[in-house]
Protein backbone atom coordinates (compact mmCIF):
# COMPACT_ATOMS: atom_id res chain seq x y z
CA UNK A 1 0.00 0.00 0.00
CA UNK A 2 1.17 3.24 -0.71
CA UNK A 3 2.25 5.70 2.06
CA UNK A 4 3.03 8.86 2.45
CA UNK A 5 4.57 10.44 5.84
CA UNK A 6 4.15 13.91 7.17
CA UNK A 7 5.13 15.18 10.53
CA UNK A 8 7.42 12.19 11.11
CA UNK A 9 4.18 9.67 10.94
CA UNK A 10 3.03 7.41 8.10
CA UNK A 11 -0.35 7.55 7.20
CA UNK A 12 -2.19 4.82 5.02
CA UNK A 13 -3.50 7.10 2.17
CA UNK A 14 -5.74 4.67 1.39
CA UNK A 15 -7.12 4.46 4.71
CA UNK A 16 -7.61 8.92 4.61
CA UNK A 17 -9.21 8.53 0.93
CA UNK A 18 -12.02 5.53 2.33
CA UNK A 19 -12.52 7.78 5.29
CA UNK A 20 -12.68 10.96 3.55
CA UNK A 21 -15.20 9.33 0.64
CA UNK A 22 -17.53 7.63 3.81
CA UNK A 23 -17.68 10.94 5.14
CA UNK A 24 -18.56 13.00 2.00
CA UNK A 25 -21.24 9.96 1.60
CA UNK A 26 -22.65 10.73 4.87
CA UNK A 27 -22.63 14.75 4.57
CA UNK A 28 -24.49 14.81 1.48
CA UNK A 29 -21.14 15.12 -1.13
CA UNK A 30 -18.18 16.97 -1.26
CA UNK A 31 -19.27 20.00 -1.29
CA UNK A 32 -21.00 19.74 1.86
CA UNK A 33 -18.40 17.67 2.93
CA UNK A 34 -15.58 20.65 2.34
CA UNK A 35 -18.09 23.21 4.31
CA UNK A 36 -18.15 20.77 7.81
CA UNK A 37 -14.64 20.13 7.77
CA UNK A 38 -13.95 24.00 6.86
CA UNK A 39 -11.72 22.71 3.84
CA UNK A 40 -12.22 24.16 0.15
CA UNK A 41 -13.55 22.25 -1.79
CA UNK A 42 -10.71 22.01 -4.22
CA UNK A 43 -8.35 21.33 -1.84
CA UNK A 44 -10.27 18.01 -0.64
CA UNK A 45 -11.39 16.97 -3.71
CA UNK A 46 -7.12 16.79 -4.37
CA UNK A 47 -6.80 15.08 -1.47
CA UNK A 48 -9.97 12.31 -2.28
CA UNK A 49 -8.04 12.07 -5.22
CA UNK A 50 -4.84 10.98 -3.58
CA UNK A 51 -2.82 13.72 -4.61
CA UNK A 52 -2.13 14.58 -0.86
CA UNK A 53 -2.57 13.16 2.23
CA UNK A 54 -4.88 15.56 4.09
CA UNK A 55 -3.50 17.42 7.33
CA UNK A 56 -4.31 14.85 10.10
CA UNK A 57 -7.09 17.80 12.15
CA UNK A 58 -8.78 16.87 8.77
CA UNK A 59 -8.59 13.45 8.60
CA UNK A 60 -9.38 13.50 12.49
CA UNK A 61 -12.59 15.62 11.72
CA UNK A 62 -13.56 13.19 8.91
CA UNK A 63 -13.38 10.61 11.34
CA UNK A 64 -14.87 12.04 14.15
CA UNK A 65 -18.08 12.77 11.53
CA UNK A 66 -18.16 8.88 10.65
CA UNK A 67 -17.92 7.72 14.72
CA UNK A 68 -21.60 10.25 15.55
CA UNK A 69 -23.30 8.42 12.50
CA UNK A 70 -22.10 5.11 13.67
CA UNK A 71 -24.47 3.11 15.43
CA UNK A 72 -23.47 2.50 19.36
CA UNK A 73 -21.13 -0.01 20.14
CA UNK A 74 -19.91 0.06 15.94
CA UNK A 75 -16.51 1.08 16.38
CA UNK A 76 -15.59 0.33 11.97
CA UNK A 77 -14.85 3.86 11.38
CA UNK A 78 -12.07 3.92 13.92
C-alpha cells in the first residue's frame, strides 16, 4: 500500500481517501463535505483524489463525523 509520511508519521492514504469518501457519503457530497470540515472544496477533492494526504485535524474531523453516524457499540470507522 502506498504511504506517504508527514510530521514524522506514516499515514495509510488509502485508509484517509475511504474515510474521507464515507464521510462526504454521509454529509451529502463533497461540497458539503468541504463546508463541515472547513476545507475548500478544491483542496479536498485533491486530497480524495490521492494527490495529498490531508493534514491529520482533517482526517481526524472526517473521522470524528463517521464515529456520531455510527451506530453505538460500531466502532468500523475507527
Amino acid at each position: 500500500m502506498r504511504k506517504k509520511r508527514r510530521a514524522g508519521l506514516s499515514v495509510d492514504i488509502g485508509v484517509c481517501i475511504g474515510a474521507l469518501f464515507d464521510a462526504a457519503e454521509l454529509a451529502g457530497g463533497c461540497e458539503q463535505l468541504a463546508k463541515q470540515l472547513r476545507v475548500p472544496a478544491l483542496l479536498l477533492s485533491g486530497w480524495m483524489e490521492g494527490l495529498e494526504v490531508p493534514p491529520q485535524v482533517v482526517y481526524q474531523r472526517a473521522v470524528d463525523l463517521l464515529r456520531q453516524a455510527a451506530p453505538a457499540g460500531n466502532t468500523a470507522a475507527s
